[in-house]
N, C-alpha and C. Protein backbone atom coordinates (compact mmCIF):
# COMPACT_ATOMS: atom_id res chain seq x y z
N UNK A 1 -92.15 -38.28 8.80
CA UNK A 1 -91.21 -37.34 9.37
C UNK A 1 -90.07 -38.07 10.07
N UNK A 2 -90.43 -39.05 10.76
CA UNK A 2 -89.76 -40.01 11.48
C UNK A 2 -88.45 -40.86 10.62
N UNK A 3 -88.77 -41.03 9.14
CA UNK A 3 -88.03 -41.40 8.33
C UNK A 3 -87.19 -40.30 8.27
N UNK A 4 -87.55 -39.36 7.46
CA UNK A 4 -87.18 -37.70 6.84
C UNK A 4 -85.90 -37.78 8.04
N UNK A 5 -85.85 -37.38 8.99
CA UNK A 5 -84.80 -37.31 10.38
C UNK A 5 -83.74 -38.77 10.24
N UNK A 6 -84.52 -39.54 9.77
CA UNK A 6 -83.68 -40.84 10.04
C UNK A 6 -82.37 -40.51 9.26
N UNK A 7 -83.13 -40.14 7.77
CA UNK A 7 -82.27 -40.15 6.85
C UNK A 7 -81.00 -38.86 7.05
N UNK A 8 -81.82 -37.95 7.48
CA UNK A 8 -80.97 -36.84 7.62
C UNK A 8 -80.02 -37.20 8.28
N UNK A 9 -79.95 -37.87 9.43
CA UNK A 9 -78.79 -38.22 10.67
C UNK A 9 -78.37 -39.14 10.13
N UNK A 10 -78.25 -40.16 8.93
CA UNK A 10 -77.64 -40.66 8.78
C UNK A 10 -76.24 -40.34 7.76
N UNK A 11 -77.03 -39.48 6.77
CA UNK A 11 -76.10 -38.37 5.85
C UNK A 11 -75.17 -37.46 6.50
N UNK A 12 -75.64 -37.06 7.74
CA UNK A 12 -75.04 -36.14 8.33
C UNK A 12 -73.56 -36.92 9.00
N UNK A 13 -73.99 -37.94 9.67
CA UNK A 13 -72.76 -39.37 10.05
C UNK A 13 -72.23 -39.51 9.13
N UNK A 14 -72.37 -39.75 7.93
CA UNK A 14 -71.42 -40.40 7.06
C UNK A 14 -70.62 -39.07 6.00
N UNK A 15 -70.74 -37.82 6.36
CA UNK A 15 -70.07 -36.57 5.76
C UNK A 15 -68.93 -37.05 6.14
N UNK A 16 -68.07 -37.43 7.33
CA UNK A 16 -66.74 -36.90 7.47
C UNK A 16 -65.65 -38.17 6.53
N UNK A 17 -66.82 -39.40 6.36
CA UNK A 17 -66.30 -40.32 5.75
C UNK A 17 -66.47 -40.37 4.11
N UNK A 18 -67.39 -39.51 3.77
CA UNK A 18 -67.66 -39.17 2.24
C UNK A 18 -66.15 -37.63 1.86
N UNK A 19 -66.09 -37.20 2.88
CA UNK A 19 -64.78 -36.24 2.87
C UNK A 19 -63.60 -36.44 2.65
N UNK A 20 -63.45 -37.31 3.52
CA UNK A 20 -61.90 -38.11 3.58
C UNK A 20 -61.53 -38.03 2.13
N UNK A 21 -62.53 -38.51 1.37
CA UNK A 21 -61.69 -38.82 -0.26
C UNK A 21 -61.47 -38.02 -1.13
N UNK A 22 -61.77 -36.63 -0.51
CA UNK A 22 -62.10 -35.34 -1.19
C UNK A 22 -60.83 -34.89 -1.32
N UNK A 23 -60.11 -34.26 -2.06
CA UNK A 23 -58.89 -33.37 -1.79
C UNK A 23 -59.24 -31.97 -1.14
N UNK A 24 -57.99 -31.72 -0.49
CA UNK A 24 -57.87 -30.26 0.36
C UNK A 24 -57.91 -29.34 -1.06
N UNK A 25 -58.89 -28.53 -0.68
CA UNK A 25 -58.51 -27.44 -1.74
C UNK A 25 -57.01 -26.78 -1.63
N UNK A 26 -56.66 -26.11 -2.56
CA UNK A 26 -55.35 -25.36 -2.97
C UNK A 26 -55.08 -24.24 -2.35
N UNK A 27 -54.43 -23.63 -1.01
CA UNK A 27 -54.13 -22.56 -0.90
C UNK A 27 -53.97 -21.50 -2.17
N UNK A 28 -53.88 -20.36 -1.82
CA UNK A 28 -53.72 -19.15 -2.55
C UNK A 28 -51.99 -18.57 -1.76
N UNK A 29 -51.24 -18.16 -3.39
CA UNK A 29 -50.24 -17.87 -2.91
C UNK A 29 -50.37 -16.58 -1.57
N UNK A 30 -49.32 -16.50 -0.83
CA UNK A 30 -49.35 -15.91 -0.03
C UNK A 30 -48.22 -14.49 -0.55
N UNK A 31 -48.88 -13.35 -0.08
CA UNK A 31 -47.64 -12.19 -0.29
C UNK A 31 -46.02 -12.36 -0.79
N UNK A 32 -45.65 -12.04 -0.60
CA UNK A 32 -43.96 -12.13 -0.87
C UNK A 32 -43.88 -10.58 -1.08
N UNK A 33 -43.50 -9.68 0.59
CA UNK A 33 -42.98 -8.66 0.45
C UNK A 33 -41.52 -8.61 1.31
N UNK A 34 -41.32 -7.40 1.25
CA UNK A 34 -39.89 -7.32 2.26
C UNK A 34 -40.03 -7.82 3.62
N UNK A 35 -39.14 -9.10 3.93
CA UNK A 35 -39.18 -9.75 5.11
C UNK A 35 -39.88 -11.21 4.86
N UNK A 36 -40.47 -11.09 3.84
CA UNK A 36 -40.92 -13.00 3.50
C UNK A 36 -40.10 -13.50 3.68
N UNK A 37 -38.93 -13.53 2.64
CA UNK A 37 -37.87 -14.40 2.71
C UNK A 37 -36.98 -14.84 4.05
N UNK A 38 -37.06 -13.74 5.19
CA UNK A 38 -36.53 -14.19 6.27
C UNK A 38 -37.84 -15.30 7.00
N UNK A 39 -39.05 -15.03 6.93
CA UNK A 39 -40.02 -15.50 7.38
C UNK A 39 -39.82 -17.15 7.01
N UNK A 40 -39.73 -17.53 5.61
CA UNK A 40 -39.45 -18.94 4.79
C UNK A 40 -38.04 -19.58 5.49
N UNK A 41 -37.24 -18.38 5.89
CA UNK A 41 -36.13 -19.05 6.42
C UNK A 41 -36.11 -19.92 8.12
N UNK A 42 -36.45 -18.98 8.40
CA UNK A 42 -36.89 -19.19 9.71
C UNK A 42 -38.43 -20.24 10.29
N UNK A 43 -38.87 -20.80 9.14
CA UNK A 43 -40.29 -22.03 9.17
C UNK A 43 -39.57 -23.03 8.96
N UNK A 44 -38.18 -22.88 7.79
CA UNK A 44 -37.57 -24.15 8.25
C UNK A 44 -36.47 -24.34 8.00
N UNK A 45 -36.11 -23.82 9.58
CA UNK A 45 -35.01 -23.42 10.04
C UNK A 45 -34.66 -25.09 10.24
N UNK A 46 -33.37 -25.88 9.91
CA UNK A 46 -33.39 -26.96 10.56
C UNK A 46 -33.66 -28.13 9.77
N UNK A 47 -34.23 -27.63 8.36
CA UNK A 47 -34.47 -28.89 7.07
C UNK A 47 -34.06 -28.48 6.26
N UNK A 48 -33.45 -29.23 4.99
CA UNK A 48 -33.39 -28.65 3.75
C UNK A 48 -34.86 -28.40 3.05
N UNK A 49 -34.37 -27.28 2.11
CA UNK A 49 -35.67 -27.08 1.03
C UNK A 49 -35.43 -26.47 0.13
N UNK A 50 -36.10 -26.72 -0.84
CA UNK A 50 -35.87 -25.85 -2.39
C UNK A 50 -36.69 -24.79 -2.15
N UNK A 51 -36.39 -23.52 -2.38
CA UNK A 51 -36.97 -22.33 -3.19
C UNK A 51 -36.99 -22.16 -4.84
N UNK A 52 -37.91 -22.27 -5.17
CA UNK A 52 -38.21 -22.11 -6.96
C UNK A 52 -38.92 -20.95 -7.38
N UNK A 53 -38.00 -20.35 -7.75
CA UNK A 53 -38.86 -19.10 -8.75
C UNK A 53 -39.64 -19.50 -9.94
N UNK A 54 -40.26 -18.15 -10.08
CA UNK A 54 -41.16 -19.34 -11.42
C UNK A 54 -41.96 -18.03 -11.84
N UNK A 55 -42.55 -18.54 -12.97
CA UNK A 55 -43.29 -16.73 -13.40
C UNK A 55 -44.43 -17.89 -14.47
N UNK A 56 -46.10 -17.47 -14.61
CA UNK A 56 -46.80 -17.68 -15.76
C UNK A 56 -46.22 -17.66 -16.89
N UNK A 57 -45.77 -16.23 -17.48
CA UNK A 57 -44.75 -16.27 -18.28
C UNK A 57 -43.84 -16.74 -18.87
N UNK A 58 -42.55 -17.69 -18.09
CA UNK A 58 -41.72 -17.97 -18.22
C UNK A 58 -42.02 -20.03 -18.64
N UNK A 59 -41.61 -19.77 -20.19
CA UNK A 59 -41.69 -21.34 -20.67
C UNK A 59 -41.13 -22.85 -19.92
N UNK A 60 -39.80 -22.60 -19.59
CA UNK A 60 -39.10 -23.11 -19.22
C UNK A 60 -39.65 -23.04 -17.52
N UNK A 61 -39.96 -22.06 -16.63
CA UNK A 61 -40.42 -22.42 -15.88
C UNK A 61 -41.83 -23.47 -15.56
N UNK A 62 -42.27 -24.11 -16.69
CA UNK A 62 -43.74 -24.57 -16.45
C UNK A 62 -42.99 -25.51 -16.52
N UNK A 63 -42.25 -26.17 -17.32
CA UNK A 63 -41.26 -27.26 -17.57
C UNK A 63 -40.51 -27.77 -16.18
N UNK A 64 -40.00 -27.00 -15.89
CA UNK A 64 -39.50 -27.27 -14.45
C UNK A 64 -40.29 -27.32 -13.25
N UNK A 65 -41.91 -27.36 -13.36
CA UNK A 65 -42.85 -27.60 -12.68
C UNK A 65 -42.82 -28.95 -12.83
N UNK A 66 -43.36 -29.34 -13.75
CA UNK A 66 -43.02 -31.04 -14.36
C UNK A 66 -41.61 -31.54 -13.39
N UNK A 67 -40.74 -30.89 -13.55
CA UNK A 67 -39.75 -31.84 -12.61
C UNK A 67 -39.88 -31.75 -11.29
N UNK A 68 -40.61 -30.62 -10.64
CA UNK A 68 -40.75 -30.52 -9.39
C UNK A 68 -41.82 -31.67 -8.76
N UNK A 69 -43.09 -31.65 -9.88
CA UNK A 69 -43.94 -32.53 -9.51
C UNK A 69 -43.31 -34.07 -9.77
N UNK A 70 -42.55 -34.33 -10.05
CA UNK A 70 -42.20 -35.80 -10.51
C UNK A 70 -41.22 -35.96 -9.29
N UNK A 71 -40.53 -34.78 -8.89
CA UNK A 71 -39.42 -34.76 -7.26
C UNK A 71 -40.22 -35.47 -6.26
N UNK A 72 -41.19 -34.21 -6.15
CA UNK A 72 -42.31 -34.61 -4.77
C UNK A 72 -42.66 -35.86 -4.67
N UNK A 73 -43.29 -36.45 -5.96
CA UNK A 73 -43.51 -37.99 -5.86
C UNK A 73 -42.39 -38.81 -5.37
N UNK A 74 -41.42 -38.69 -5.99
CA UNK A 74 -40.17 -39.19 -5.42
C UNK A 74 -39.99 -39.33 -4.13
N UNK A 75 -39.91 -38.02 -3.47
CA UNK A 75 -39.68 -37.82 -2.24
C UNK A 75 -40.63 -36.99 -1.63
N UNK A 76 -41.98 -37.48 -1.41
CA UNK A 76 -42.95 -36.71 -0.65
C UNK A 76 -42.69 -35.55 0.37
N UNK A 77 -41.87 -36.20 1.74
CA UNK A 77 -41.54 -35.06 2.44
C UNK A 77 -40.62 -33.90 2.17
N UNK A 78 -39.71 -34.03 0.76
CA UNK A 78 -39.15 -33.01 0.69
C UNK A 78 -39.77 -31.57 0.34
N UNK A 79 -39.42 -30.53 0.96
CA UNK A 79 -40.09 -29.52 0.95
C UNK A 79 -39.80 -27.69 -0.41
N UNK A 80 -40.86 -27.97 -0.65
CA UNK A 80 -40.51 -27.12 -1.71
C UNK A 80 -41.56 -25.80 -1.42
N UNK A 81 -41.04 -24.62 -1.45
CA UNK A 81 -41.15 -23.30 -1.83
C UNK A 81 -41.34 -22.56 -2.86
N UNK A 82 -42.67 -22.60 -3.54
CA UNK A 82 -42.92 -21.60 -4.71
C UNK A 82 -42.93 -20.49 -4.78
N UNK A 83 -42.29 -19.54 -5.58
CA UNK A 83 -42.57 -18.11 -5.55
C UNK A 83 -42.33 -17.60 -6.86
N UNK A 84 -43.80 -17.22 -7.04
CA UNK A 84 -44.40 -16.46 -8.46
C UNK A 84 -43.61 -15.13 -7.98
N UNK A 85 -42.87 -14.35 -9.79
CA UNK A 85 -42.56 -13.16 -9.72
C UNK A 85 -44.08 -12.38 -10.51
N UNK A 86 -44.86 -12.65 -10.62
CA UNK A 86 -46.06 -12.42 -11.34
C UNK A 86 -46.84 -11.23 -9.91
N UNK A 87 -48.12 -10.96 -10.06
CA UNK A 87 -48.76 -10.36 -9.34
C UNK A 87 -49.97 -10.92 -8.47
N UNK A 88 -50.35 -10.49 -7.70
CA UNK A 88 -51.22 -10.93 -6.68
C UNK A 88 -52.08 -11.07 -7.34
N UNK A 89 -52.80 -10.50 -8.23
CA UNK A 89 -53.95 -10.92 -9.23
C UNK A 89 -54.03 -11.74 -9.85
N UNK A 90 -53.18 -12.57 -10.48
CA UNK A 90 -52.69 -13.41 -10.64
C UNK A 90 -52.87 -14.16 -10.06
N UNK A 91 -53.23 -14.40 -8.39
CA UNK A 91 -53.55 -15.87 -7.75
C UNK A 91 -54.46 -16.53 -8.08
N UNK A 92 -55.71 -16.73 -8.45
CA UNK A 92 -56.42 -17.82 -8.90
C UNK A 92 -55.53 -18.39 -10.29
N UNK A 93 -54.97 -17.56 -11.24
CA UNK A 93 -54.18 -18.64 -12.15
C UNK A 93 -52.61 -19.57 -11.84
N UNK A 94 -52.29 -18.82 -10.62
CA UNK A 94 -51.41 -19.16 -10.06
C UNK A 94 -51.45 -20.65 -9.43
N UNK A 95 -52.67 -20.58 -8.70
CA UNK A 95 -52.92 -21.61 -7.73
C UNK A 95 -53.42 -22.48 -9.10
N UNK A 96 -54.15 -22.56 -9.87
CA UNK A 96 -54.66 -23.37 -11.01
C UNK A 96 -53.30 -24.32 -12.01
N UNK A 97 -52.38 -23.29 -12.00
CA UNK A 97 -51.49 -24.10 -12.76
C UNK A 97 -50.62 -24.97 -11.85
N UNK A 98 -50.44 -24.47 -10.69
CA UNK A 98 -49.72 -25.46 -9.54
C UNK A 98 -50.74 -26.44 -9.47
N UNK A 99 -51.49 -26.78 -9.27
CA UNK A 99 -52.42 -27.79 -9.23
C UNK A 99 -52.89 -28.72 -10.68
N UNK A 100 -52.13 -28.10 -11.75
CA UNK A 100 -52.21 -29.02 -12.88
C UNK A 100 -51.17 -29.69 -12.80
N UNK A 101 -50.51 -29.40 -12.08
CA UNK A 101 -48.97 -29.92 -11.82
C UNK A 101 -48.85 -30.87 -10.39
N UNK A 102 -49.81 -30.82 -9.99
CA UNK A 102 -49.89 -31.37 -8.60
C UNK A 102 -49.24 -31.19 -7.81
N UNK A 103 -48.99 -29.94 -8.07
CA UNK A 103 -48.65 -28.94 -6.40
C UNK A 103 -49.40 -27.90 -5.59
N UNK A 104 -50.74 -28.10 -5.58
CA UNK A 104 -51.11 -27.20 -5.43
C UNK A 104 -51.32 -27.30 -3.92
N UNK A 105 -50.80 -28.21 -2.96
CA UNK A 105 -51.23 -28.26 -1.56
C UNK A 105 -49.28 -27.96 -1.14
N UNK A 106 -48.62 -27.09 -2.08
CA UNK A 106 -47.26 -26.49 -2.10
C UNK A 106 -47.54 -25.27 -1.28
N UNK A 107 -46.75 -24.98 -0.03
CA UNK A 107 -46.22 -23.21 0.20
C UNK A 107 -46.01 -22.52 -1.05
N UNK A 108 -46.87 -21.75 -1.36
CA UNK A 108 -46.47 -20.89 -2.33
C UNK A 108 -46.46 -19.08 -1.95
N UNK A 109 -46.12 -18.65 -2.58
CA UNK A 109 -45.98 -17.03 -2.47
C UNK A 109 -45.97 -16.62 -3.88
N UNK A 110 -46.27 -14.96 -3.76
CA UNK A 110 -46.25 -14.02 -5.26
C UNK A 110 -45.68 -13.08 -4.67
N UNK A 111 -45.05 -12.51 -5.74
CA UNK A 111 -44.21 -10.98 -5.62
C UNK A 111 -45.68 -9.98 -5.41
N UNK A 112 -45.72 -9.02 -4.19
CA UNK A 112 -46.39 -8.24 -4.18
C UNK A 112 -46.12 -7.14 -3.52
N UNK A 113 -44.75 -6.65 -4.35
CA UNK A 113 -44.64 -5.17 -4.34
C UNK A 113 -43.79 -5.34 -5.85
N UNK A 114 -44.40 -4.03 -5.63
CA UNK A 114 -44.08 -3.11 -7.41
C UNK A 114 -42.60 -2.77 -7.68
N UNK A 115 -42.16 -2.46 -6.57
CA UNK A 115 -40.43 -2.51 -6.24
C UNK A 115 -39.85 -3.76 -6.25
N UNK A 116 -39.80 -4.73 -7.75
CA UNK A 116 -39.32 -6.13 -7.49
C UNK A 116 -37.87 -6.16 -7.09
N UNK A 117 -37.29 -5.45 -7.69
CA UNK A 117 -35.92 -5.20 -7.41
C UNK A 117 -35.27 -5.09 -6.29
N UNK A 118 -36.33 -4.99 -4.94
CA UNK A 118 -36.02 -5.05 -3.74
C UNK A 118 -36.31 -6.98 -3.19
N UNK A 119 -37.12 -7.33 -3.55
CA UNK A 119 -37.50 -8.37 -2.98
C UNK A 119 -36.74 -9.19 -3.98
N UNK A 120 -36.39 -9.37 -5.36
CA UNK A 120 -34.83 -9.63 -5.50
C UNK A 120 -33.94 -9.89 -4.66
N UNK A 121 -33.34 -8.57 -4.31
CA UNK A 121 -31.99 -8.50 -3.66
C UNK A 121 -32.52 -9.30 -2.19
N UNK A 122 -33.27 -9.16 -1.78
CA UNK A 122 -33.49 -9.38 -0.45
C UNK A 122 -33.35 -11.24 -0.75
N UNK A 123 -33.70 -12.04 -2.05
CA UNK A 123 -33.44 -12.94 -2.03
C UNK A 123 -31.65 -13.40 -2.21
N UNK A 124 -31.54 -12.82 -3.22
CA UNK A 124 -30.07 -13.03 -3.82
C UNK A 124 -29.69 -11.75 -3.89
N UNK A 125 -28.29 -11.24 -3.63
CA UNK A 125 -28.15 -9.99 -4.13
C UNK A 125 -27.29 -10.40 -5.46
N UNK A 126 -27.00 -11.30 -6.15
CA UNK A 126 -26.47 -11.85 -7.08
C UNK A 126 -27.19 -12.14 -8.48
N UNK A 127 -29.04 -12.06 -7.97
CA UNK A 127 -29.63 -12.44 -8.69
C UNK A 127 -30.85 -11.24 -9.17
N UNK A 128 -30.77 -11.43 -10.88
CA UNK A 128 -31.21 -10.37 -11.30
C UNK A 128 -32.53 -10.64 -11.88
N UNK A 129 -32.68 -11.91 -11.59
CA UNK A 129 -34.62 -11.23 -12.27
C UNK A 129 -34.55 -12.60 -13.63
N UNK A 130 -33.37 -13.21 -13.64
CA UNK A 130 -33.57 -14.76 -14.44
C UNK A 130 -34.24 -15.69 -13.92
N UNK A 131 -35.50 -16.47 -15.07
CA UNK A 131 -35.70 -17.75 -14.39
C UNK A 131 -35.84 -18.67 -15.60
N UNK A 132 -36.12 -19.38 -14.99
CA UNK A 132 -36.70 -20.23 -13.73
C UNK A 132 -34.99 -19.83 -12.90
N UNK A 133 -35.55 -19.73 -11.30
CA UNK A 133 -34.17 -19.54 -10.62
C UNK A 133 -34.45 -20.83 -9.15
N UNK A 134 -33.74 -21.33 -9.07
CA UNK A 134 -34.24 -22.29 -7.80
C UNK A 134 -32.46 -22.27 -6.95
N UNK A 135 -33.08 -22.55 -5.41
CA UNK A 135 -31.87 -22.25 -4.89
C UNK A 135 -32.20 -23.64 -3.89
N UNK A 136 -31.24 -24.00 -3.71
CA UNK A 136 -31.26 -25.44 -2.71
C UNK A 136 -30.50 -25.14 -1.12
N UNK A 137 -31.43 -25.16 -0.13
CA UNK A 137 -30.90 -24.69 1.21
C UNK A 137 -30.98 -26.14 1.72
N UNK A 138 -29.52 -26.25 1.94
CA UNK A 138 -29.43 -27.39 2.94
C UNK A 138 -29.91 -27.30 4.57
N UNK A 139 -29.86 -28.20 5.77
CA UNK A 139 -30.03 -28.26 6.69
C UNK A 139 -29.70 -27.13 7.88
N UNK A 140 -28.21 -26.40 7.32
CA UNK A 140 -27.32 -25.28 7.67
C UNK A 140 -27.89 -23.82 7.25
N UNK A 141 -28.69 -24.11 6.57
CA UNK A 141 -28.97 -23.16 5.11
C UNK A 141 -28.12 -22.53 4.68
N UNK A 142 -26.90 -23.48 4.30
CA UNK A 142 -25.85 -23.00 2.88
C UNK A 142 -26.80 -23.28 1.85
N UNK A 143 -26.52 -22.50 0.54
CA UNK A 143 -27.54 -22.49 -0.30
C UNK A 143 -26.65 -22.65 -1.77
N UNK A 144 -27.28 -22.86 -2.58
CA UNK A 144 -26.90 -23.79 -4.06
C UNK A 144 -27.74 -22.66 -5.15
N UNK A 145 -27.57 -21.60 -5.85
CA UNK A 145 -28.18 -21.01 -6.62
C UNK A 145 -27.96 -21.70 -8.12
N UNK A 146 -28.95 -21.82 -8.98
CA UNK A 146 -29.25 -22.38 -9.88
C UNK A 146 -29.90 -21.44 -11.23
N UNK A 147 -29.57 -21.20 -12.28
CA UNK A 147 -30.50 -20.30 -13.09
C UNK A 147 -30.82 -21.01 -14.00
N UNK A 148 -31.87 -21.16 -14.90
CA UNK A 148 -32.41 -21.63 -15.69
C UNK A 148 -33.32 -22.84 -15.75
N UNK A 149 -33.05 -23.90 -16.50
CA UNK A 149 -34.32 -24.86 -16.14
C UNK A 149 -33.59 -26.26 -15.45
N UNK A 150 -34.32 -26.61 -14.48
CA UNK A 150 -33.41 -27.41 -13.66
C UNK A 150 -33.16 -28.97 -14.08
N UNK A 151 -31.76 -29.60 -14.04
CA UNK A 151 -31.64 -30.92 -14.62
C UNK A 151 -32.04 -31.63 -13.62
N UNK A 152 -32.97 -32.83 -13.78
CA UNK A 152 -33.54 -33.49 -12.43
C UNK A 152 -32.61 -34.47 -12.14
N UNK A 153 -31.25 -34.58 -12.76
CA UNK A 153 -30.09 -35.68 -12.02
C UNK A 153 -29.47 -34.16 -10.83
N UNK A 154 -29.48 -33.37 -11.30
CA UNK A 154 -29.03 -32.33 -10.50
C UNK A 154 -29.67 -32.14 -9.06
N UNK A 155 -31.08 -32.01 -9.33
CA UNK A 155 -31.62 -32.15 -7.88
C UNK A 155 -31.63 -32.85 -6.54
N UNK A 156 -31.91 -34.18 -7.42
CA UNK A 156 -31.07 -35.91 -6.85
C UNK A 156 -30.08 -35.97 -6.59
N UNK A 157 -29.07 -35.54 -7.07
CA UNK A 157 -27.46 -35.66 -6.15
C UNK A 157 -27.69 -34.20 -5.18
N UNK A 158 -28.57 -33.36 -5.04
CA UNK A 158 -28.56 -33.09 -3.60
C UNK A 158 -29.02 -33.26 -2.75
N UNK A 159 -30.42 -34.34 -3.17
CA UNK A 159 -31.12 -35.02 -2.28
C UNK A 159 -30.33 -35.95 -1.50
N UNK A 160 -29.57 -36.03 -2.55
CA UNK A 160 -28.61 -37.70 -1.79
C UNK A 160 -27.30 -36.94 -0.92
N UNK A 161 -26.72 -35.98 -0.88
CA UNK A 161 -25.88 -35.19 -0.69
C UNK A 161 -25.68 -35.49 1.31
């Protein structure tokens, strides 16, 4: 018995160091209803960051995942903002494909109201529902709207900007 305990307390000591090498599991996107977008604005208020639209659906958006994940490596701390126009049901495949991409420890969000057309406008009132759509908020949050699939010399001269 005296062993049995030994061993136990010793397994039990060495969990936080068998952990360490573990990855954080993947958040689950978070809502995206009326008032997110001020919410994203206001977390970082004071840095630049990309917002990227993106849909399961959309080809060219998985593609431009690939450049996002090849950014991040680049530049670890730069901060990026996912937001699925897809549905809340949708989150376990959501979170699965960000994480084939190695973003899955990304802020992400999903459209979850049925009225997209509001949470649209509330992003862009310019912008109608094209993607891949990514918008680049500088430090000021003047912002850079972008439609389609993003050129990664494009991103880089605003990194460097």
């Amino acid at each position: 018995m005296k062993t049995t305990l030994s061993r136990l307390i010793l397994i039990l000591a060495s969990l936080p160091f068998l952990m360490a090498g573990t990855p954080a599991a993947a958040s689950q996107p978070r809502p995206f209803v009326s008032g997110s977008q001020q919410k994203i604005l206001a977390a970082h208020q004071g840095k630049p960051f990309i917002l990227a639209l993106w849909s399961l659906s959309c080809v060219h958006c998985q593609e431009e995942l690939a450049i996002f994940s090849a950014l991040l490596k680049k530049h670890p701390d730069l901060d990026i903002i996912f937001v699925s126009t897809d549905s809340p049901e949708q989150s376990e495949t959501l979170t699965a494909v960000l994480q084939q991409h190695a973003l899955g420890q990304a802020e992400s969000w999903v459209f979850a109201d049925n009225f997209t057309e509001r949470l649209q406008y509330e992003i862009d009132r310019k912008w109608r529902g094209e993607l891949p759509r990514t918008y680049f908020y500088g430090v000021d949050h003047s912002v850079e709207a972008v439609s389609g699939k993003l050129d990664p010399a494009r991103a880089e001269r605003w990194l460097t900007q």
